[in-house]
C-alpha atoms as a PDB file:
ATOM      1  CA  UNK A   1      -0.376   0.042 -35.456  1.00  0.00           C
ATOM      2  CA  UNK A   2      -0.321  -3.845 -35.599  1.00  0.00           C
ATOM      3  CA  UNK A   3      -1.397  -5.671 -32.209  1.00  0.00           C
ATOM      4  CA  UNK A   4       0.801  -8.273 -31.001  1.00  0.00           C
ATOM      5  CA  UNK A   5      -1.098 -10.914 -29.687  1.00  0.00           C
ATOM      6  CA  UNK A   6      -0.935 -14.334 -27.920  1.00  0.00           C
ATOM      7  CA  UNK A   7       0.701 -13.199 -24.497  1.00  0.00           C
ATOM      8  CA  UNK A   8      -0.121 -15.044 -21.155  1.00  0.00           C
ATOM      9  CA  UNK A   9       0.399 -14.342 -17.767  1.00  0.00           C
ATOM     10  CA  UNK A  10      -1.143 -16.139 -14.739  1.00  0.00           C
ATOM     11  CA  UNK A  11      -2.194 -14.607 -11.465  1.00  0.00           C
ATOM     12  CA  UNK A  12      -3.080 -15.762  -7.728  1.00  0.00           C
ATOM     13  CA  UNK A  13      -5.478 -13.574  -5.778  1.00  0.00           C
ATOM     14  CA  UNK A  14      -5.904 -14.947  -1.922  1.00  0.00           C
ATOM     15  CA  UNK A  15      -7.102 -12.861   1.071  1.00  0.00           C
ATOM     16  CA  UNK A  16      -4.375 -13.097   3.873  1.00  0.00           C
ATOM     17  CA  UNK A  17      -5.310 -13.020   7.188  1.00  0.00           C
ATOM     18  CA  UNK A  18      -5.947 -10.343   9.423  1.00  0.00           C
ATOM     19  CA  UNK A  19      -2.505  -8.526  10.750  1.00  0.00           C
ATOM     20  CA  UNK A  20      -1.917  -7.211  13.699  1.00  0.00           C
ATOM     21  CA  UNK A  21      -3.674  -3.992  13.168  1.00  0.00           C
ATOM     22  CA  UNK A  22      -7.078  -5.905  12.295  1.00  0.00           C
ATOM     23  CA  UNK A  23      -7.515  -5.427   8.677  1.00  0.00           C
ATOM     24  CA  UNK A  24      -7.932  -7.979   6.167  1.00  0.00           C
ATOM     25  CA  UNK A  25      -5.721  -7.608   2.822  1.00  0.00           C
ATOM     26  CA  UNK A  26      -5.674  -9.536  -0.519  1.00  0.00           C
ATOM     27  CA  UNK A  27      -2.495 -11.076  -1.781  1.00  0.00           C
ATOM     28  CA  UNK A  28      -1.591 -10.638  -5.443  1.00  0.00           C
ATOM     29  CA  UNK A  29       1.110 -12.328  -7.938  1.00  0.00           C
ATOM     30  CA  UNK A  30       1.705 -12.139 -11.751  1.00  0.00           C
ATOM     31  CA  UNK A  31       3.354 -14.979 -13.257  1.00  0.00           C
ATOM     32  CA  UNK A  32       4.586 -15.172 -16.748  1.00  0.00           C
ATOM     33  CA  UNK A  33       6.031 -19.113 -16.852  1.00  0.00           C
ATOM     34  CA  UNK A  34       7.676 -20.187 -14.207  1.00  0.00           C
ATOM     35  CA  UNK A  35       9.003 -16.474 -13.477  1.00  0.00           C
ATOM     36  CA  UNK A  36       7.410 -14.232 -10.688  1.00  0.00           C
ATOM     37  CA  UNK A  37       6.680 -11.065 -12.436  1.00  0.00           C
ATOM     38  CA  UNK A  38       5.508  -8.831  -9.844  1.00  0.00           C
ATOM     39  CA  UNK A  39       3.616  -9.427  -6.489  1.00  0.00           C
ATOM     40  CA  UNK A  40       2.356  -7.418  -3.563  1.00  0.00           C
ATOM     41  CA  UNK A  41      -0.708  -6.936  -1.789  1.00  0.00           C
ATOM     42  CA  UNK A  42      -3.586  -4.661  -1.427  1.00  0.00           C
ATOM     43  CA  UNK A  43      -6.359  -3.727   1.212  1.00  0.00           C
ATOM     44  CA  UNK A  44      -9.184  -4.365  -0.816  1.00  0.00           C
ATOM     45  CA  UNK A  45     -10.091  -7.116  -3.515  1.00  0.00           C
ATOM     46  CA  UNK A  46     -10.449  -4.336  -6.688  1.00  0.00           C
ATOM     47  CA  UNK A  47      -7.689  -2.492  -5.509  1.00  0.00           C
ATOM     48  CA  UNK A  48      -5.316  -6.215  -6.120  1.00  0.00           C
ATOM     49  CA  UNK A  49      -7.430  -6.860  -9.162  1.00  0.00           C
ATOM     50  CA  UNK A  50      -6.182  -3.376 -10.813  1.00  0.00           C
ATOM     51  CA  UNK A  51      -2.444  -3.720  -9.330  1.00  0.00           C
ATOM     52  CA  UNK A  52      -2.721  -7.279 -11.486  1.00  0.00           C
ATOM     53  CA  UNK A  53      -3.547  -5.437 -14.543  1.00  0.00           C
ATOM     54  CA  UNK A  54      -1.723  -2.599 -14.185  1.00  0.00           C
ATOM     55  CA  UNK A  55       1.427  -4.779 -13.859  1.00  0.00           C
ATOM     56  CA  UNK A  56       0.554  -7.196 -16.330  1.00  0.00           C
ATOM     57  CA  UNK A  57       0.628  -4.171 -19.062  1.00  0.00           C
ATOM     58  CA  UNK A  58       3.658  -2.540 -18.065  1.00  0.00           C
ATOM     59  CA  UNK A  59       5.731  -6.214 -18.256  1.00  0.00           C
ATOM     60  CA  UNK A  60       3.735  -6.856 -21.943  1.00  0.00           C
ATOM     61  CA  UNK A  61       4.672  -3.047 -22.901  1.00  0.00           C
ATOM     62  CA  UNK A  62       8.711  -3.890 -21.575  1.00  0.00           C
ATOM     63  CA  UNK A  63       8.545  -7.618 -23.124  1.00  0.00           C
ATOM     64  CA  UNK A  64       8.187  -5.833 -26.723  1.00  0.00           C
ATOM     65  CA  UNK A  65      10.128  -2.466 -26.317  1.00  0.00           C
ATOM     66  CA  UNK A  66       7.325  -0.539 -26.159  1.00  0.00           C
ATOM     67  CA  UNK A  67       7.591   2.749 -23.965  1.00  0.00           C
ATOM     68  CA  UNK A  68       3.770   3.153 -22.921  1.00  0.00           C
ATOM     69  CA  UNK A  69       2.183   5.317 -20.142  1.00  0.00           C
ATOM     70  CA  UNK A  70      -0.071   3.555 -17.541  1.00  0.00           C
ATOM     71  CA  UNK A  71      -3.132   3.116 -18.657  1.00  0.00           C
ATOM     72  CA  UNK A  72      -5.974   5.013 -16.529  1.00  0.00           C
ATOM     73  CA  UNK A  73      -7.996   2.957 -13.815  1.00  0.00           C
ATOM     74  CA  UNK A  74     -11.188   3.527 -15.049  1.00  0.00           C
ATOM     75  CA  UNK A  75      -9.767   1.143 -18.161  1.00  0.00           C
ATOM     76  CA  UNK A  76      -8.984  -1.746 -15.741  1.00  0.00           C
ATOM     77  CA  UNK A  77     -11.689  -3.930 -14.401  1.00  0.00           C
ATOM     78  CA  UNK A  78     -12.303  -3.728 -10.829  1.00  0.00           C
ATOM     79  CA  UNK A  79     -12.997  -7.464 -10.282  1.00  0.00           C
ATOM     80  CA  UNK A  80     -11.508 -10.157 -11.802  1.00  0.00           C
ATOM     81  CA  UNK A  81     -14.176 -12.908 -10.746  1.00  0.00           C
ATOM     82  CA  UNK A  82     -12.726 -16.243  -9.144  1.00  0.00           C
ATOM     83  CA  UNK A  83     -11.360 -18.444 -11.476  1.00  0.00           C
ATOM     84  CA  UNK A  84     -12.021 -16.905 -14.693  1.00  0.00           C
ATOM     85  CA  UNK A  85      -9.872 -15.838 -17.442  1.00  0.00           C
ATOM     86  CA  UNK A  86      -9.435 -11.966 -18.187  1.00  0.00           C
ATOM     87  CA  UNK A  87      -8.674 -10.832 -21.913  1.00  0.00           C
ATOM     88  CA  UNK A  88      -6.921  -7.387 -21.265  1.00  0.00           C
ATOM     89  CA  UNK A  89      -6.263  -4.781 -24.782  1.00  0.00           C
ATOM     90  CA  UNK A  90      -4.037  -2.326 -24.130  1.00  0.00           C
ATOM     91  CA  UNK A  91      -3.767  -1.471 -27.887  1.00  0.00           C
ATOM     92  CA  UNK A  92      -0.644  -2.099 -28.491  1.00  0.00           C
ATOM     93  CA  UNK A  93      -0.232  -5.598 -26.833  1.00  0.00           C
ATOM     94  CA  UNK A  94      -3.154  -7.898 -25.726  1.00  0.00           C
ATOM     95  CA  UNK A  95      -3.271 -10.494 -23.575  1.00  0.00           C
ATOM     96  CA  UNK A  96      -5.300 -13.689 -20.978  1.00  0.00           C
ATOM     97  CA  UNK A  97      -4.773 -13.372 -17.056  1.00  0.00           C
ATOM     98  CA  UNK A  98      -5.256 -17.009 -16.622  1.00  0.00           C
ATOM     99  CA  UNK A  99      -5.747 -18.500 -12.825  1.00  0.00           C
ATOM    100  CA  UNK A 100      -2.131 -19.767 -12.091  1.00  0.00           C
ATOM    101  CA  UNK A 101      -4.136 -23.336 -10.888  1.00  0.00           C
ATOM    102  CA  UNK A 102      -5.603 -23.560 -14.271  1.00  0.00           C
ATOM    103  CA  UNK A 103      -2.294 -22.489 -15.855  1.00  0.00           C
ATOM    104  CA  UNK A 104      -0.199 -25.032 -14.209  1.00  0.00           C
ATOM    105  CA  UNK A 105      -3.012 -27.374 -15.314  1.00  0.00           C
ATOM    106  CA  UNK A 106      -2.212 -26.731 -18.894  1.00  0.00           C
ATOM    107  CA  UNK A 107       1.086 -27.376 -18.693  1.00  0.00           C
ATOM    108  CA  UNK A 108       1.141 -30.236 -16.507  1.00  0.00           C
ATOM    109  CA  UNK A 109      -1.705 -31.797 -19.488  1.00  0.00           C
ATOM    110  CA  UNK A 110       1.106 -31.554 -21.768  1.00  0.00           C
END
């Protein structure tokens, strides 16, 4: 099966204060553009990391029509490390998580 390849999508990760409850929790978005693919948040910092892959492959598998079960966790990688740029394979489609600062960078450069 050919890959398609050349896909980008940019993501924030930010802890968010403490709530009222006393926990801390990590902020996630996925950005493909200028459009706001998906975005939630999580209690711990892998836990955001995987929701930001996870989503990332189910918008790359809808972008191209393909029908594609989620891929299992132990595939994702539990840290995306500040700032740097993540080269996911799903098999299918591949892809770069790019920091959204670094993104908007690029095409303010341009």
């Amino acid at each position: 099966m050919p890959t398609v390849e050349g896909l980008e999508f940019a993501y924030t990760l930010h802890p968010l204060a403490p709530g009222r409850f006393g926990f801390r929790r990590w902020r996630w978005e996925l950005w493909h553009g200028r459009a706001l693919m998906a975005a939630g948040w999580r209690v711990d910092r892998d836990g955001a990391c995987r929701a930001i892959q996870s989503h990332a492959t189910q918008v790359a598998a809808r972008m191209f029509g393909l029908r594609r079960a989620l891929p299992h966790p132990a595939e994702h990688v539990s840290d995306i490390r500040p700032g740097s740029t993540l080269r996911v394979d799903t098999g299918a489609v591949a892809f770069v998580l790019v920091p959204r600062a670094l993104a908007r960078d690029a095409i303010s450069a341009s």
